[in-house]
N, C-alpha and C. Protein backbone atom coordinates (compact mmCIF):
# COMPACT_ATOMS: atom_id res chain seq x y z
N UNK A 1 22.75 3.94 -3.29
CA UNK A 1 23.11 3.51 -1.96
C UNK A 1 23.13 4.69 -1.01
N UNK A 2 23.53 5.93 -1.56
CA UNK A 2 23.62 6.84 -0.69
C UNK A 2 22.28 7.20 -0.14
N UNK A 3 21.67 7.41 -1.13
CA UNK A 3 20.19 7.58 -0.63
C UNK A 3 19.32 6.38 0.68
N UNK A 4 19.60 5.52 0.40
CA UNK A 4 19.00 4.34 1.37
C UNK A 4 19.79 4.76 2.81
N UNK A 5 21.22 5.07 2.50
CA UNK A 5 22.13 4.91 3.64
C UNK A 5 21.59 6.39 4.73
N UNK A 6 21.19 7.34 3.82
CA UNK A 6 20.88 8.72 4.10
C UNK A 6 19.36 8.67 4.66
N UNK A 7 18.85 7.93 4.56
CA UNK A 7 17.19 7.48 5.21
C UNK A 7 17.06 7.35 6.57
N UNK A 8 16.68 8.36 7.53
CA UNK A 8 16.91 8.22 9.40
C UNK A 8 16.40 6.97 9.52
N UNK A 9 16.95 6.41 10.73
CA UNK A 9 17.35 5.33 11.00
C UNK A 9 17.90 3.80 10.51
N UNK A 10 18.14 4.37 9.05
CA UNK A 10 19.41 2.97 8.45
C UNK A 10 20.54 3.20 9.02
N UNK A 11 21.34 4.27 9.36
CA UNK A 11 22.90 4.58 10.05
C UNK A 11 23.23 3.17 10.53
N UNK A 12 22.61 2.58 11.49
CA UNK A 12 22.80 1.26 12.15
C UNK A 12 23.21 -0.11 11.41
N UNK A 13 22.63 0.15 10.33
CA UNK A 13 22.45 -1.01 9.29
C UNK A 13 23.93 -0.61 8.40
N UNK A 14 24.54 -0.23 8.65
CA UNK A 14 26.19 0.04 8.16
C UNK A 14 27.13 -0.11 8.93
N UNK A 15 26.99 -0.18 10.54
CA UNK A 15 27.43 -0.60 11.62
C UNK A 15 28.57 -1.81 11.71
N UNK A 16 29.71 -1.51 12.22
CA UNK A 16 30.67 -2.95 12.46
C UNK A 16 29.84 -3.46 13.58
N UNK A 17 29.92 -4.89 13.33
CA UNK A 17 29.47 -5.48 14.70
C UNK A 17 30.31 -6.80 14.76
N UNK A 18 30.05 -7.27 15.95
CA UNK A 18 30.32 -9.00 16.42
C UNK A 18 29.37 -9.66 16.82
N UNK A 19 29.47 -10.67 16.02
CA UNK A 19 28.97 -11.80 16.60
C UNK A 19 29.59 -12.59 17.07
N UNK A 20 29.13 -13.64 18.21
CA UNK A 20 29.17 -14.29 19.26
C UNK A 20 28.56 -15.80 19.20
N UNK A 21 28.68 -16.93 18.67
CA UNK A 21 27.86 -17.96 18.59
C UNK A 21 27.69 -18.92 19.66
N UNK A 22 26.91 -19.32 20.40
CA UNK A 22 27.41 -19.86 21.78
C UNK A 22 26.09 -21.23 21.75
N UNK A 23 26.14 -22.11 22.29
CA UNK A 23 25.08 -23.66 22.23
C UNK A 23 23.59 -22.51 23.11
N UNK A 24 23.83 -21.54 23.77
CA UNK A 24 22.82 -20.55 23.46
C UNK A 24 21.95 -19.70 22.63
N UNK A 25 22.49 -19.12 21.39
CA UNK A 25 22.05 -18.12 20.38
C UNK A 25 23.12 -17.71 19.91
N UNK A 26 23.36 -16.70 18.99
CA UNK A 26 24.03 -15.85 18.96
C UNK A 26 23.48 -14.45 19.44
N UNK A 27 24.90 -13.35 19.82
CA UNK A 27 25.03 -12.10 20.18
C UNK A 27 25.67 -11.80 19.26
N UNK A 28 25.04 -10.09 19.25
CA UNK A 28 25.07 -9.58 18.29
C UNK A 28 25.63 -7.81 19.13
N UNK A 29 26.74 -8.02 18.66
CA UNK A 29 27.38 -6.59 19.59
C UNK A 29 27.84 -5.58 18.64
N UNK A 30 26.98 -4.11 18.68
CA UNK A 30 27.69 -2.75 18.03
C UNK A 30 27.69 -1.77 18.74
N UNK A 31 28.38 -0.83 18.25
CA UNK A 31 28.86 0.61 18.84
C UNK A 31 27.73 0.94 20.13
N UNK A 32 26.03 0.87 19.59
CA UNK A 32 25.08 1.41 20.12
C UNK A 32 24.62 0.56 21.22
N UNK A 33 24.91 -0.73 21.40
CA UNK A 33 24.05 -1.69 21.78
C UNK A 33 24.46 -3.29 21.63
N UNK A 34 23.61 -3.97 22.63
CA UNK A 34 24.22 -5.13 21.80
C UNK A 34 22.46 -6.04 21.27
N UNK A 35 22.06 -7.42 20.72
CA UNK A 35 21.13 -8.01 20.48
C UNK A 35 21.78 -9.77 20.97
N UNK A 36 20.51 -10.15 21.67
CA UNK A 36 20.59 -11.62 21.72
C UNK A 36 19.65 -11.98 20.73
N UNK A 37 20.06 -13.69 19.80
CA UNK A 37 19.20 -14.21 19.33
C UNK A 37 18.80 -15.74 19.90
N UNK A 38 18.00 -16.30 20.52
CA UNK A 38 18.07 -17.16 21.17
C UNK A 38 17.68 -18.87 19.53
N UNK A 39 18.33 -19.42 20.01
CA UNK A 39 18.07 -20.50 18.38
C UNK A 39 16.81 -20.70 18.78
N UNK A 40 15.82 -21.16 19.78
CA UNK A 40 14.31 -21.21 19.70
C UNK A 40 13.62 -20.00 19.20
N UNK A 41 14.07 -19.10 19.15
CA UNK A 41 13.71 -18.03 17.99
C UNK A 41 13.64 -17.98 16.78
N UNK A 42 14.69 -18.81 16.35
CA UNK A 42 14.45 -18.94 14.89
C UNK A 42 13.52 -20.15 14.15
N UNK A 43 12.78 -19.54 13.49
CA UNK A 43 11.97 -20.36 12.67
C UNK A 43 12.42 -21.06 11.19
N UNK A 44 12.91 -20.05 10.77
CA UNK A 44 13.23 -20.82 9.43
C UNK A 44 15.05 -19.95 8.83
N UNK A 45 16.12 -20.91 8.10
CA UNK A 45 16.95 -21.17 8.16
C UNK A 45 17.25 -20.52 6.51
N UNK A 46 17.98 -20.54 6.25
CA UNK A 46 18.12 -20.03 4.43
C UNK A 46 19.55 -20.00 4.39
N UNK A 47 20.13 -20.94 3.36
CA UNK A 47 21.70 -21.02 3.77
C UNK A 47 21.93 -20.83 1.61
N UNK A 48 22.93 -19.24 1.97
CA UNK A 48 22.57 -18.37 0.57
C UNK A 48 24.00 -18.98 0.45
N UNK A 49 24.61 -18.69 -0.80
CA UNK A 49 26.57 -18.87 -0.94
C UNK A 49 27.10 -17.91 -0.31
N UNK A 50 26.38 -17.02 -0.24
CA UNK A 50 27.63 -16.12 1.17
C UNK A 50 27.12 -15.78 2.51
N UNK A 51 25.96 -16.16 2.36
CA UNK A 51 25.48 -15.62 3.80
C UNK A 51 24.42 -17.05 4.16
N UNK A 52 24.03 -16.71 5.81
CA UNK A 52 23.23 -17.63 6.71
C UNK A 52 22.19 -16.48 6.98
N UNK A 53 20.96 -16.64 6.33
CA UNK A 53 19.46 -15.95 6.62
C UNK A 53 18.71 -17.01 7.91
N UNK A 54 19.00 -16.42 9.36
CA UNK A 54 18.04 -16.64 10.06
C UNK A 54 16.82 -15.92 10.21
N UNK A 55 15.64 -16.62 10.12
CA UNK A 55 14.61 -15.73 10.23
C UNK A 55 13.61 -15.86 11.62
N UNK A 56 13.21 -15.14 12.11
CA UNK A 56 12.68 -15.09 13.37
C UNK A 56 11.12 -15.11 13.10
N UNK A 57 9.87 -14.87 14.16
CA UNK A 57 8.50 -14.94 14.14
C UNK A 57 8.16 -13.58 12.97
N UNK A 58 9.02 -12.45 13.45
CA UNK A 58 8.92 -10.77 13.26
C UNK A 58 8.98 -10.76 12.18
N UNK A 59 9.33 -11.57 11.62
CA UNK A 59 9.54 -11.40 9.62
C UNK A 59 11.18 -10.62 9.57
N UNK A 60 11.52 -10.81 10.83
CA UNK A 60 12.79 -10.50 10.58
C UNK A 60 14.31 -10.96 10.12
N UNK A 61 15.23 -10.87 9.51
CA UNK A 61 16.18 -12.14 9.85
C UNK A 61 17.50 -11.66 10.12
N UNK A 62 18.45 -12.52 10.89
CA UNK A 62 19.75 -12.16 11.40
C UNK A 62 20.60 -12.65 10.17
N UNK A 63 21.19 -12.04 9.49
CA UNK A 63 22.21 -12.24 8.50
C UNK A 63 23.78 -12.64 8.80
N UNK A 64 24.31 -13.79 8.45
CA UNK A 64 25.61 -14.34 9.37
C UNK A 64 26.21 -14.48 7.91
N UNK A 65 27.27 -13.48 7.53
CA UNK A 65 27.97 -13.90 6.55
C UNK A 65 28.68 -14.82 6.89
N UNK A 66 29.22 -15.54 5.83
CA UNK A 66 30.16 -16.37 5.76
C UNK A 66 31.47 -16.53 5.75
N UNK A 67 32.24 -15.26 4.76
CA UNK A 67 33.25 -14.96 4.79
C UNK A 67 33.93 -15.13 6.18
N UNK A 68 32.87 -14.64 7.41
CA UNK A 68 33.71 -14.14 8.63
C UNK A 68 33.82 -15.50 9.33
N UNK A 69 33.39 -16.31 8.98
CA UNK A 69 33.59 -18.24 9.27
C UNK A 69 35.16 -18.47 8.79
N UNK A 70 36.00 -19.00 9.54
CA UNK A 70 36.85 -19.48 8.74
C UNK A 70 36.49 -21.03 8.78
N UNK A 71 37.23 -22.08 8.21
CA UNK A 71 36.36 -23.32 8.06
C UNK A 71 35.59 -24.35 9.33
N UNK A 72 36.69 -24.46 10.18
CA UNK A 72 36.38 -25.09 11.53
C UNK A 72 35.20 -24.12 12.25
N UNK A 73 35.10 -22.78 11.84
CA UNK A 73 33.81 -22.44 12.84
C UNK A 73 33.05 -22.47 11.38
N UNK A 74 32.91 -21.94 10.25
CA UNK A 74 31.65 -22.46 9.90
C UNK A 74 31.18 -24.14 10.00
N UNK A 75 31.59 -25.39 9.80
CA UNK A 75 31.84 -26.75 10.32
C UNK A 75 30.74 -26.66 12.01
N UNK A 76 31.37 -26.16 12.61
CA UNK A 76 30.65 -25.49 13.93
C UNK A 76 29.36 -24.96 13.78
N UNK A 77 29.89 -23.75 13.39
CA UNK A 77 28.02 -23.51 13.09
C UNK A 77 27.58 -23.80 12.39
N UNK A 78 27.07 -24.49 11.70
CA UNK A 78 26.89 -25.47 10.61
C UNK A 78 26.06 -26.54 12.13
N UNK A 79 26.88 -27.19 12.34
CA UNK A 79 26.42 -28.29 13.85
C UNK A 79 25.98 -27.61 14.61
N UNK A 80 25.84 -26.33 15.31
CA UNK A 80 24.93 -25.61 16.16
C UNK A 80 23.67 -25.44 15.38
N UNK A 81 23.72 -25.32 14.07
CA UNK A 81 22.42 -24.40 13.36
C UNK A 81 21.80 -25.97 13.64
N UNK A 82 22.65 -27.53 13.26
CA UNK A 82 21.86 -28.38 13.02
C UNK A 82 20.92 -28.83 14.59
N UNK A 83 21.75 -28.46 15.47
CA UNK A 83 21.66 -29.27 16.80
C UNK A 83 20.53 -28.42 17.57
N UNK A 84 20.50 -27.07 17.56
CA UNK A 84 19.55 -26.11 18.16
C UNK A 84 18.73 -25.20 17.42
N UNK A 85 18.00 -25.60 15.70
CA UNK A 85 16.86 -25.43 15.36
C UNK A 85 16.17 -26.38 15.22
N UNK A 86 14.57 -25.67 15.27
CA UNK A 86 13.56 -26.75 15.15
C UNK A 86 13.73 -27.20 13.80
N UNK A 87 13.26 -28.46 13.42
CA UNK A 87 13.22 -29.24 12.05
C UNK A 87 12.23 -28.53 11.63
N UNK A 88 11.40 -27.60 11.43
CA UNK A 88 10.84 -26.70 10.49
C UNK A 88 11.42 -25.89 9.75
N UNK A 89 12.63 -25.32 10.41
CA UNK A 89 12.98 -23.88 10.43
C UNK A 89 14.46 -24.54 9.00
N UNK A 90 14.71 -26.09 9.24
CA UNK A 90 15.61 -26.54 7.85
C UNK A 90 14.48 -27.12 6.83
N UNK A 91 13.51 -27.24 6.76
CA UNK A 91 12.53 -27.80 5.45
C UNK A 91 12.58 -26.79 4.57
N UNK A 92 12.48 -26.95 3.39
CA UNK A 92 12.49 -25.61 2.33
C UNK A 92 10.47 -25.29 2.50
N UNK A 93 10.58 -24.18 2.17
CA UNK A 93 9.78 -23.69 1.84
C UNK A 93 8.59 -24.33 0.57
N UNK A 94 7.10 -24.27 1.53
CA UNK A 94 6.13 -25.06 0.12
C UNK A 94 5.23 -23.92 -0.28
N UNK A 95 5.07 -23.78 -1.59
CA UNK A 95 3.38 -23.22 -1.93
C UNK A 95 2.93 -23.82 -2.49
């Protein structure tokens, strides 16, 4: 881990941040900066046992643990993820 963590420009990727969930996207606020994710951005959805993998066009994805849900907002986002992604982005994956 040290080694990955010690690689210029991961520093960020160890970062406290907040998120923000709003019938907009979520925001994404740290020390350096902040990120909007708008839900028409996301393409495809991945709901792990501890975490929410949004994935965007970029091959990128916004990671929403769970832990930091207590039940009524995961319930919530849970109904935002359902209400403001496209029905592609919940189909599982085909090959």
């Amino acid at each position: 881990m040290d080694v990955f963590f010690n690689l210029p420009g991961n520093e960020s990727l160890f970062e406290q941040r907040c998120l923000r969930v709003s019938p907009e996207g979520i925001e994404e606020t740290r020390t350096n900066g902040w990120h909007f994710l708008a839900w028409r951005a996301i393409v495809r959805r991945v709901d792990l046992e501890g975490h929410y993998l949004l994935y965007t066009p970029a091959l990128s994805a916004a990671i929403v643990p769970k832990r930091v849900l207590v039940p009524v907002d995961n319930e919530r986002f849970e109904r935002l993820l359902s209400e403001h992604l496209p029905l592609q982005a919940e189909l599982p994956e085909t090959r």
